[in-house]
Protein backbone atom coordinates (compact mmCIF):
# COMPACT_ATOMS: atom_id res chain seq x y z
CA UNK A 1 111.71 66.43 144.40
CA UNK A 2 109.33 67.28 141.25
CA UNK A 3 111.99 67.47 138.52
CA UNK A 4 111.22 67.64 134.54
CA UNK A 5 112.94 64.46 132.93
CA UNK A 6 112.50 66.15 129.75
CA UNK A 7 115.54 68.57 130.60
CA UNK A 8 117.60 66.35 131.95
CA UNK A 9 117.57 64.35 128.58
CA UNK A 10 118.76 67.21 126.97
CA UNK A 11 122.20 66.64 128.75
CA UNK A 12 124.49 63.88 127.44
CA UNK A 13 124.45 61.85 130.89
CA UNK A 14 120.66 60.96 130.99
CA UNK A 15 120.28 61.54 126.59
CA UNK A 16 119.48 57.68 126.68
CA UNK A 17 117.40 56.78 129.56
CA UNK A 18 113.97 56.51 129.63
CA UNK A 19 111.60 58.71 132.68
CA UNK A 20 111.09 56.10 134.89
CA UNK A 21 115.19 55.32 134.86
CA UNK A 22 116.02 58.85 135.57
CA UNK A 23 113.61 58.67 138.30
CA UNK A 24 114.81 55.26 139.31
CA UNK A 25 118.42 56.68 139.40
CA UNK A 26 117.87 60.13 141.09
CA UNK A 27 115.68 58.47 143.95
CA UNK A 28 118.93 56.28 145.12
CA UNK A 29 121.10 59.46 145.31
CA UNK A 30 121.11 62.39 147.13
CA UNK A 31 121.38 66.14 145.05
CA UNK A 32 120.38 69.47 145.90
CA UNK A 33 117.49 71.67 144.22
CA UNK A 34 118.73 75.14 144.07
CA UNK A 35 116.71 78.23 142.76
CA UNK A 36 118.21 81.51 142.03
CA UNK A 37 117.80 85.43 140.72
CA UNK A 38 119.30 87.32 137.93
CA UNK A 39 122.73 87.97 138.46
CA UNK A 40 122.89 85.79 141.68
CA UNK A 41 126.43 84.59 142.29
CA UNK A 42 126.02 80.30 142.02
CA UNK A 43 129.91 79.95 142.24
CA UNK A 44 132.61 82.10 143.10
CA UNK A 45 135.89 81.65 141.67
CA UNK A 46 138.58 79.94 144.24
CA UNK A 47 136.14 78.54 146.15
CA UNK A 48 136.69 74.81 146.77
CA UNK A 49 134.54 72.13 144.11
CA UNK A 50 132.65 69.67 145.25
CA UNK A 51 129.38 69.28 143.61
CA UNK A 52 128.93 69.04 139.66
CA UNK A 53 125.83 71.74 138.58
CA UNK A 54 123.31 70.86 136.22
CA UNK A 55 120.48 73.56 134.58
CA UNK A 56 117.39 72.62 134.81
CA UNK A 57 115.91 76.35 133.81
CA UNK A 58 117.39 79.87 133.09
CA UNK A 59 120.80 80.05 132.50
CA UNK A 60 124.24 80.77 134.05
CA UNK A 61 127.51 82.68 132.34
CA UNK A 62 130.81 81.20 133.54
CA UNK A 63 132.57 84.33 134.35
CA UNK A 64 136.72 85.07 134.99
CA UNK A 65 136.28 88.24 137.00
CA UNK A 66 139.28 90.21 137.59
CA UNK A 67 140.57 92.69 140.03
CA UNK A 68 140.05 95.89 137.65
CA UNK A 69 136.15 94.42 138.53
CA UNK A 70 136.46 93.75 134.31
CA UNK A 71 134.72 90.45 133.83
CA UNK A 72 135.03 88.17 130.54
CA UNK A 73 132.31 85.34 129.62
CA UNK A 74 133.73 82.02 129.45
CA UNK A 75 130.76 80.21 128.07
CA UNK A 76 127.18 80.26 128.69
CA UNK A 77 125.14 77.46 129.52
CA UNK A 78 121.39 76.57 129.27
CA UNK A 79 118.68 73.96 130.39
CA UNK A 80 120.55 70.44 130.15
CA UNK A 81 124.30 71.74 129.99
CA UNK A 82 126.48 70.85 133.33
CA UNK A 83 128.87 73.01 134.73
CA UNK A 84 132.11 71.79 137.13
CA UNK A 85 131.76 68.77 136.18
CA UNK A 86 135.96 68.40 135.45
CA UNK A 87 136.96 70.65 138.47
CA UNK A 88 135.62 68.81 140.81
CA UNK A 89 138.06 65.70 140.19
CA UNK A 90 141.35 67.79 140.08
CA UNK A 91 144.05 67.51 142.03
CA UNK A 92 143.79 71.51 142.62
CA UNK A 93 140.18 70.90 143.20
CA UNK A 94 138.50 74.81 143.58
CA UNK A 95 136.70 76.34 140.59
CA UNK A 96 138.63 78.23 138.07
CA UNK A 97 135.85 80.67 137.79
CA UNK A 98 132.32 81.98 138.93
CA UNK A 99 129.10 80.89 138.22
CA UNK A 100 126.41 83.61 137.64
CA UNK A 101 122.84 83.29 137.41
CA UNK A 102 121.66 85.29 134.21
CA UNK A 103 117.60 85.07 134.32
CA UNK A 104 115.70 85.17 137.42
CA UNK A 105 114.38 81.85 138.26
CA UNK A 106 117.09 80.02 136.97
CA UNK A 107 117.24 76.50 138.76
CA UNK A 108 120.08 74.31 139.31
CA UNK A 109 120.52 70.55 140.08
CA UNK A 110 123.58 70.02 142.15
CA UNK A 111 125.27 66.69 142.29
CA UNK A 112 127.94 66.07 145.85
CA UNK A 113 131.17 64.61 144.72
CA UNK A 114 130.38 61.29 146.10
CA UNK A 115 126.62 61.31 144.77
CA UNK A 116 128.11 61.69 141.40
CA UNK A 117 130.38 58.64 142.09
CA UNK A 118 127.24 56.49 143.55
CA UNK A 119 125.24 57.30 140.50
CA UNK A 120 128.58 56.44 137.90
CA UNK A 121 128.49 53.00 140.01
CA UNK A 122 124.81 52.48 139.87
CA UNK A 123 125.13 53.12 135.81
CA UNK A 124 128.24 52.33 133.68
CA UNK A 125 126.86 53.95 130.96
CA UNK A 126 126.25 57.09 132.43
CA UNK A 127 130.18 56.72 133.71
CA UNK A 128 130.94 56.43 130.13
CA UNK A 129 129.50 59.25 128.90
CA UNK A 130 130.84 61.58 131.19
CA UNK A 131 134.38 60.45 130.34
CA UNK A 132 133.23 60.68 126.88
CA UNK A 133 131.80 64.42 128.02
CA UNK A 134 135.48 65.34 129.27
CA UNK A 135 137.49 64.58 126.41
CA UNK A 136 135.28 66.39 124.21
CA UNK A 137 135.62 69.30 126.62
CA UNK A 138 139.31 69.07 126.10
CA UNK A 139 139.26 69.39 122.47
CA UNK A 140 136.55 72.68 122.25
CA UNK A 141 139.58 74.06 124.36
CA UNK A 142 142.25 73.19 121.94
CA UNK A 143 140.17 74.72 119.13
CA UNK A 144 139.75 77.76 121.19
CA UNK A 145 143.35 78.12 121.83
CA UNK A 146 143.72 77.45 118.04
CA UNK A 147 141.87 80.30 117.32
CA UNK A 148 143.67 82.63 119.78
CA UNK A 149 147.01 81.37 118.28
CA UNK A 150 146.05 83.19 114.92
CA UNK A 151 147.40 86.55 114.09
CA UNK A 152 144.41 88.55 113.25
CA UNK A 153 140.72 89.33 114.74
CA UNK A 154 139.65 89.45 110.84
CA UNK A 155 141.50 85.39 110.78
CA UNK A 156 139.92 84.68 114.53
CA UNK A 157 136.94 85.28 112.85
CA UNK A 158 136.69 83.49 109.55
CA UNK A 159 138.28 80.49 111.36
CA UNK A 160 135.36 80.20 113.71
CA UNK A 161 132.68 81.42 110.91
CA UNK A 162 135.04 78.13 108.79
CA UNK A 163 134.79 75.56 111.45
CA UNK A 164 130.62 76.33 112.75
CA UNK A 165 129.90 75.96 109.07
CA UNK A 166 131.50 72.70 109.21
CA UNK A 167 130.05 71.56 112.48
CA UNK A 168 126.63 72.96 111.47
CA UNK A 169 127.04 71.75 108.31
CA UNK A 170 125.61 74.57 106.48
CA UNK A 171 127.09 77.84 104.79
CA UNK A 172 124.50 79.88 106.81
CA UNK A 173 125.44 79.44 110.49
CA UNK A 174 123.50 80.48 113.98
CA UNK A 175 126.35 82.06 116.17
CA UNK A 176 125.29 80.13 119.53
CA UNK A 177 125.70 83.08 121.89
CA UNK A 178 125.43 86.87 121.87
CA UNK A 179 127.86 89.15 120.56
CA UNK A 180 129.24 90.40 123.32
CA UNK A 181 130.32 86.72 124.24
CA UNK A 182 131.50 85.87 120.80
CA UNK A 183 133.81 88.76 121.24
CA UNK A 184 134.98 87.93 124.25
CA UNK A 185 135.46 84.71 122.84
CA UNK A 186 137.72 85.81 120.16
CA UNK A 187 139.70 87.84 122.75
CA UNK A 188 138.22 91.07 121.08
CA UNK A 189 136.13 94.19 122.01
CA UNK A 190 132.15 93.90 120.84
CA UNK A 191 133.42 96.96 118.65
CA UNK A 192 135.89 95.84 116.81
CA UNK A 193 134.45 92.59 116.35
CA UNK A 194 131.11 94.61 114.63
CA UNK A 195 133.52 96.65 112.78
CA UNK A 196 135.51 93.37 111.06
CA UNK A 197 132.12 91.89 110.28
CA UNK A 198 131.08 94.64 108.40
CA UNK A 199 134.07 94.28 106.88
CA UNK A 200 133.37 91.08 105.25
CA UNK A 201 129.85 91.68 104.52
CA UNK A 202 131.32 94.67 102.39
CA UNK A 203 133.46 92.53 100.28
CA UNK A 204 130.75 90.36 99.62
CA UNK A 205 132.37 87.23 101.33
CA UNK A 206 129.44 87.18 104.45
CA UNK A 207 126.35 88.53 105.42
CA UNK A 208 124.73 88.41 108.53
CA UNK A 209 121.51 89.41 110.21
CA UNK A 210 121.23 89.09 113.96
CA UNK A 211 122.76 85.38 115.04
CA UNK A 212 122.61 84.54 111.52
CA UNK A 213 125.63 84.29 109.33
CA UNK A 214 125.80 83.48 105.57
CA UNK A 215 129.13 82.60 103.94
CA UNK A 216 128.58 83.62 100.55
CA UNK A 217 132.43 83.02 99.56
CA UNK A 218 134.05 80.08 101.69
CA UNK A 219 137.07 80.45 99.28
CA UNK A 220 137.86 83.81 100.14
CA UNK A 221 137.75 83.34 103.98
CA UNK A 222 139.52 80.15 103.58
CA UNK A 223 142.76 82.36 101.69
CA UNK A 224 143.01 84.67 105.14
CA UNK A 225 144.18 82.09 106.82
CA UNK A 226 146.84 80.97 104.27
């Protein structure tokens, strides 16, 4: 199996290891290469976890699809990120939502259960990390329910524009995924998420250009959450 080191260093359970441990490590457990088209279903929803997935090219939406056939983006995950990784140690133990492939020749590295186990026991500083992984997990979710729990769409958003500057540590921010995610995100409709943009821009507090948002007056979003 011909696999690109240089990808999986980009994820926080190999960020440390040299090439030739990687190799070392990957060569005493067994995983799965799996290729895939655009829009190709990786995971459905319900179905029962057992393997931890791992990008190695493309990328894949996490998807809650519901009966209407209306689906909402989760997150969105690229080269190095890892999805089920959680799941797959629950007690309920079945994905919470599906997987879809979003480029064609997107590639996944899948990791059995008990594979992931071996390779925890065969490096306790991989084991480590991944705990470290999960309870960082846990508090993106907090956040996000942190931002639902605010009155407003105008507040969802200068809380998140608040808290990336702060993370990015810059007053001009890249939003890290599309608009129609960040929306969905903020529990709002692309529309009326374009509309309350333009709605700061206008009073002079933001502007924006593509992914790119400038806070021009942190004061000002700061009072709409007050």
């Amino acid at each position: 199996m011909n696999i690109d080191t240089s990808v999986l260093k980009k994820n926080l359970l190999f960020r440390n290891k040299t090439d030739d441990e990687i190799k070392r490590l990957l060569q005493q457990i067994r995983t799965i290469m799996r290729s895939c088209s655009k829009n190709e279903i990786i995971v459905t929803e319900g179905e029962p976890a057992t393997m931890m997935g791992l990008v190695l090219s493309g990328s894949v939406e996490i998807q809650k699809i519901y009966s209407t056939g209306k689906s909402i983006t989760v997150a969105r995950f690229t080269g190095g990120n890892t999805f089920g990784e959680a799941v797959i140690f629950s007690k309920t133990n079945v994905y919470p939502a599906t997987v879809v492939s979003t480029e064609n020749s997107t590639t996944i590295l899948l990791f059995p259960k008990q594979e992931l186990l071996k390779l925890f026991s065969l490096d306790t500083e991989i084991m480590g990390t991944f705990m470290m992984n999960m309870s960082e997990r846990l508090v993106l979710l907090n956040q996000k329910i942190e931002i639902l729990s605010l009155g407003t769409l105008r507040q969802r958003i200068a809380y998140f524009l608040l808290k990336e500057s702060k993370k990015q540590k810059t007053e001009r921010i890249t939003v890290p995924f599309s608009k129609r995610v960040w929306a969905e995100h903020l529990n709002s409709a692309r529309p009326s998420l374009s509309r309350e943009l333009c709605y700061l821009r206008d009073q002079g507090w933001i502007s924006f250009d593509d992914h790119d948002v400038e806070l021009l007056d942190v004061g000002a979003l700061e009072a709409l959450l007050e």
